[in-house]
C-alpha atoms as a PDB file:
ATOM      1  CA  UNK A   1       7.656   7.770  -8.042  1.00  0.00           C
ATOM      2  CA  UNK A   2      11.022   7.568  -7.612  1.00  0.00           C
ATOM      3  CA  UNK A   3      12.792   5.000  -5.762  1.00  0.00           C
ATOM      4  CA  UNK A   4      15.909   5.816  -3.764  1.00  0.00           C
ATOM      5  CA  UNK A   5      17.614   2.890  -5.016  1.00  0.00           C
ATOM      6  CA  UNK A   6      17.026   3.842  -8.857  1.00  0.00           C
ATOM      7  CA  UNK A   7      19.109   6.220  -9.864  1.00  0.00           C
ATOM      8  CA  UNK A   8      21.913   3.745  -7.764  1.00  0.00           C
ATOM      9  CA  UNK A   9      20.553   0.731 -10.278  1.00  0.00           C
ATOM     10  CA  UNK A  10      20.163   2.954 -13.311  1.00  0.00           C
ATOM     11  CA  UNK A  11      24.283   3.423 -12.792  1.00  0.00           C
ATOM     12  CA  UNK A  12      25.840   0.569 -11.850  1.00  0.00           C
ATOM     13  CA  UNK A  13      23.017  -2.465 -13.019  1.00  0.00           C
ATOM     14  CA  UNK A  14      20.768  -1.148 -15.468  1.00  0.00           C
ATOM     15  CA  UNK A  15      19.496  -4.379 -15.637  1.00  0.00           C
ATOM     16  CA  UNK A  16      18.230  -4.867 -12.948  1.00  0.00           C
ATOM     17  CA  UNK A  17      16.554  -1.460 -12.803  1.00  0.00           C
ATOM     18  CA  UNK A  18      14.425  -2.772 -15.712  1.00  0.00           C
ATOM     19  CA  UNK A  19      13.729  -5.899 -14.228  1.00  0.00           C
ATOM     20  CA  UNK A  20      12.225  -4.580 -11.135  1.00  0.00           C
ATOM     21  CA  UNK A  21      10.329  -1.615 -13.826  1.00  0.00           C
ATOM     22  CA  UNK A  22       8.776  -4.997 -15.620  1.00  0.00           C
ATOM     23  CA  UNK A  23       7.787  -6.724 -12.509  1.00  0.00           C
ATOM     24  CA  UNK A  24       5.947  -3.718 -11.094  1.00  0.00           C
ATOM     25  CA  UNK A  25       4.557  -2.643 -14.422  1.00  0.00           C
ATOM     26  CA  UNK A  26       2.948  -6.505 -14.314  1.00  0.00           C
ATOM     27  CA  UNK A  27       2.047  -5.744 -10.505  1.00  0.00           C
ATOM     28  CA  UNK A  28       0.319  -2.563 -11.753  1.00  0.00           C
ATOM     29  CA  UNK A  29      -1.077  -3.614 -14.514  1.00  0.00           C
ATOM     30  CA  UNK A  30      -2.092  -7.379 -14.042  1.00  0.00           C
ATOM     31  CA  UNK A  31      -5.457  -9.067 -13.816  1.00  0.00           C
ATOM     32  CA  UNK A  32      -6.110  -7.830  -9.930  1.00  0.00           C
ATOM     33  CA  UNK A  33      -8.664  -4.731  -9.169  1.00  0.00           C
ATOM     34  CA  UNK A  34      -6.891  -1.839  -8.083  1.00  0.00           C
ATOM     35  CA  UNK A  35      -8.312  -1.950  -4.971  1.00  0.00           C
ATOM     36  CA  UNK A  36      -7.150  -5.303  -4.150  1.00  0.00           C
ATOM     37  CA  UNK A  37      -3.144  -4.468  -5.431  1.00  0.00           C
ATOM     38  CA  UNK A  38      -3.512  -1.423  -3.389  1.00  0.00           C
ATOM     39  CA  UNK A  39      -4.741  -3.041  -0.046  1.00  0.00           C
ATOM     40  CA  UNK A  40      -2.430  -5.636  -0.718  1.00  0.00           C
ATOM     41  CA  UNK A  41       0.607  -3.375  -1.011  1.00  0.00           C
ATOM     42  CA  UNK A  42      -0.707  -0.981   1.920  1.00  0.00           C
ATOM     43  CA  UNK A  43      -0.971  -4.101   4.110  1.00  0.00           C
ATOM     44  CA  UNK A  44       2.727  -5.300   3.317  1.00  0.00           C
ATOM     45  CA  UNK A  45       4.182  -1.399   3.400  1.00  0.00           C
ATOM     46  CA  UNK A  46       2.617  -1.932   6.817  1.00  0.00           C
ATOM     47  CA  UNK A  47       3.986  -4.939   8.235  1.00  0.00           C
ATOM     48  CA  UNK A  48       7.322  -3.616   7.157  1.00  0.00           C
ATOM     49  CA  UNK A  49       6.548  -0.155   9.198  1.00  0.00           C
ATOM     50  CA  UNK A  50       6.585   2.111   5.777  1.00  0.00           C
ATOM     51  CA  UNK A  51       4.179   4.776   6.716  1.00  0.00           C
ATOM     52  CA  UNK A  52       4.505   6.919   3.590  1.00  0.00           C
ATOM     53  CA  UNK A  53       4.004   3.374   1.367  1.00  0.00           C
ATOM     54  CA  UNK A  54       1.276   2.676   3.917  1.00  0.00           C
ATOM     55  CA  UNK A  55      -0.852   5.732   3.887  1.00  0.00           C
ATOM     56  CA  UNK A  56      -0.106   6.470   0.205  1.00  0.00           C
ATOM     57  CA  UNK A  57      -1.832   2.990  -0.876  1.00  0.00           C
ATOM     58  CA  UNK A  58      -4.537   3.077   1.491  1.00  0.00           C
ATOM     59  CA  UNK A  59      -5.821   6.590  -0.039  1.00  0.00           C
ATOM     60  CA  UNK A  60      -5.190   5.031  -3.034  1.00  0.00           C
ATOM     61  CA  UNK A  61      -7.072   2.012  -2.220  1.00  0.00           C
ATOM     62  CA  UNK A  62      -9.899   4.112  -1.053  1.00  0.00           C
ATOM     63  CA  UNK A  63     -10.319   5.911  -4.436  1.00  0.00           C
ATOM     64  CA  UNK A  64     -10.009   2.855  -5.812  1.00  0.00           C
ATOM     65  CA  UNK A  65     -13.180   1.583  -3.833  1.00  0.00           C
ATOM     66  CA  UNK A  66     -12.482   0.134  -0.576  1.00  0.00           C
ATOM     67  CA  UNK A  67     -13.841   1.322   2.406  1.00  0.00           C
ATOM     68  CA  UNK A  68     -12.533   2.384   5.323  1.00  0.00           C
ATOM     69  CA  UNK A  69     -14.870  -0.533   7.072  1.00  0.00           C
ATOM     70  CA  UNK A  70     -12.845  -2.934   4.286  1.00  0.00           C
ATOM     71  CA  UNK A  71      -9.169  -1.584   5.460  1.00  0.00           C
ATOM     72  CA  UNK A  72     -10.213  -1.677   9.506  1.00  0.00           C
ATOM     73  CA  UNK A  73     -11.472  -5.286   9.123  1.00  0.00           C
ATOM     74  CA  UNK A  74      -8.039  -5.832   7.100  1.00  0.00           C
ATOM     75  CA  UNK A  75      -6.193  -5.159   9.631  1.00  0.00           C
ATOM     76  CA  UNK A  76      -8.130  -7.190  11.605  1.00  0.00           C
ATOM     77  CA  UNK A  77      -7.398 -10.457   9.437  1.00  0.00           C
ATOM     78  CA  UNK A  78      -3.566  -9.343   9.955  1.00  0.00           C
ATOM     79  CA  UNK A  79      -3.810  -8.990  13.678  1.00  0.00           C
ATOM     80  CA  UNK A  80      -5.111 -12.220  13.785  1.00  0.00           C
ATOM     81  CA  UNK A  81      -2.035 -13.826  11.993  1.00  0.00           C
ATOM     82  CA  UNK A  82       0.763 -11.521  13.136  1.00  0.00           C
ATOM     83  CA  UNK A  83      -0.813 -10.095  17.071  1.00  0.00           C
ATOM     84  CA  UNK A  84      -1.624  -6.732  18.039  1.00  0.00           C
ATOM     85  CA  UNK A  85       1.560  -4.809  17.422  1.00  0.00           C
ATOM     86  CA  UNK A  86       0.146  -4.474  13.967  1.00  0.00           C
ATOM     87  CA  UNK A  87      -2.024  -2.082  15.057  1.00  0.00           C
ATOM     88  CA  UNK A  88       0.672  -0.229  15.834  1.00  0.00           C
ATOM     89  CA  UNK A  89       2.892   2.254  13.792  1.00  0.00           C
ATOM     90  CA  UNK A  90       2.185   2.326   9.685  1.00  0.00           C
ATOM     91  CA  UNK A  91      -1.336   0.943  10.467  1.00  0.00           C
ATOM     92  CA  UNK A  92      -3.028   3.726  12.601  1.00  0.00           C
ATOM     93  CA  UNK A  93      -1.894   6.711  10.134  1.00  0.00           C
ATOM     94  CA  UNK A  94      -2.854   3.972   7.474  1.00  0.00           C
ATOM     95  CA  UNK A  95      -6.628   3.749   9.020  1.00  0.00           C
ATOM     96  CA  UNK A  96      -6.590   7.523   9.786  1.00  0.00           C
ATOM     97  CA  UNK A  97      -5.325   8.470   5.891  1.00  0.00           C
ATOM     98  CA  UNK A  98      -8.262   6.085   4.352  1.00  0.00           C
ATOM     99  CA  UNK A  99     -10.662   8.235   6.566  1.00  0.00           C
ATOM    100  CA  UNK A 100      -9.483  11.227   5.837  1.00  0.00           C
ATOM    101  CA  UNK A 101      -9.546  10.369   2.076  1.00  0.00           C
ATOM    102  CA  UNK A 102     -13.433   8.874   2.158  1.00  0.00           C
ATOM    103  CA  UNK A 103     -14.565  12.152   3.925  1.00  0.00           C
ATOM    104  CA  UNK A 104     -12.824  13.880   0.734  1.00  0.00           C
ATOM    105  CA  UNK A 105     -14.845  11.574  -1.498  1.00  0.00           C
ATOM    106  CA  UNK A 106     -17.988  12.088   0.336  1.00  0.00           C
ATOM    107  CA  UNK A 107     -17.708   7.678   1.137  1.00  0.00           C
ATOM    108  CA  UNK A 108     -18.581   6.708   4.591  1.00  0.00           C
END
């Protein structure tokens, strides 16, 4: 994965580019399951409307263990906290990548 702000870091504040590489090496490799981190990180790629972060963590998530049922009821939680437009955009190809990832695993 390559950020688009790296290679923008990696010239002008090196730095920095390694202090964000340490904090998401801890994030990746810290005491939470992966399934947790990656429902955590699919729910705030969502909020923030990043479809491709979105999607990408929820299949993630699902190979990881959650279940599509887990995700959905996610969402729920969120809708609850931030209303119904979070069903909207990043969420719905979210849901619909989870699915079409537990079919691939044979999970229902």
């Amino acid at each position: 994965w390559d950020p688009p702000f790296a290679q923008a870091l990696s010239k002008h504040c090196p730095d920095g580019l390694n202090g964000y590489l340490t904090m998401r090496e801890a994030a990746q490799n810290g005491p939470l399951p992966a399934k947790t981190r990656e429902l955590i990180f699919m729910i705030l790629d969502s909020i923030d409307n990043e479809v491709s972060g979105a999607c990408a963590h929820a299949a993630t998530a699902v190979e990881a263990g959650m279940t599509v049922e887990e995700i959905v009821q996610t969402f729920v939680i969120v809708t609850i906290v931030r209303g119904i437009n979070v069903l909207c955009m990043a969420r719905a190809e979210a849901i619909q990548t989870a699915e079409k990832k537990a079919d691939e695993l044979g999970k229902k």
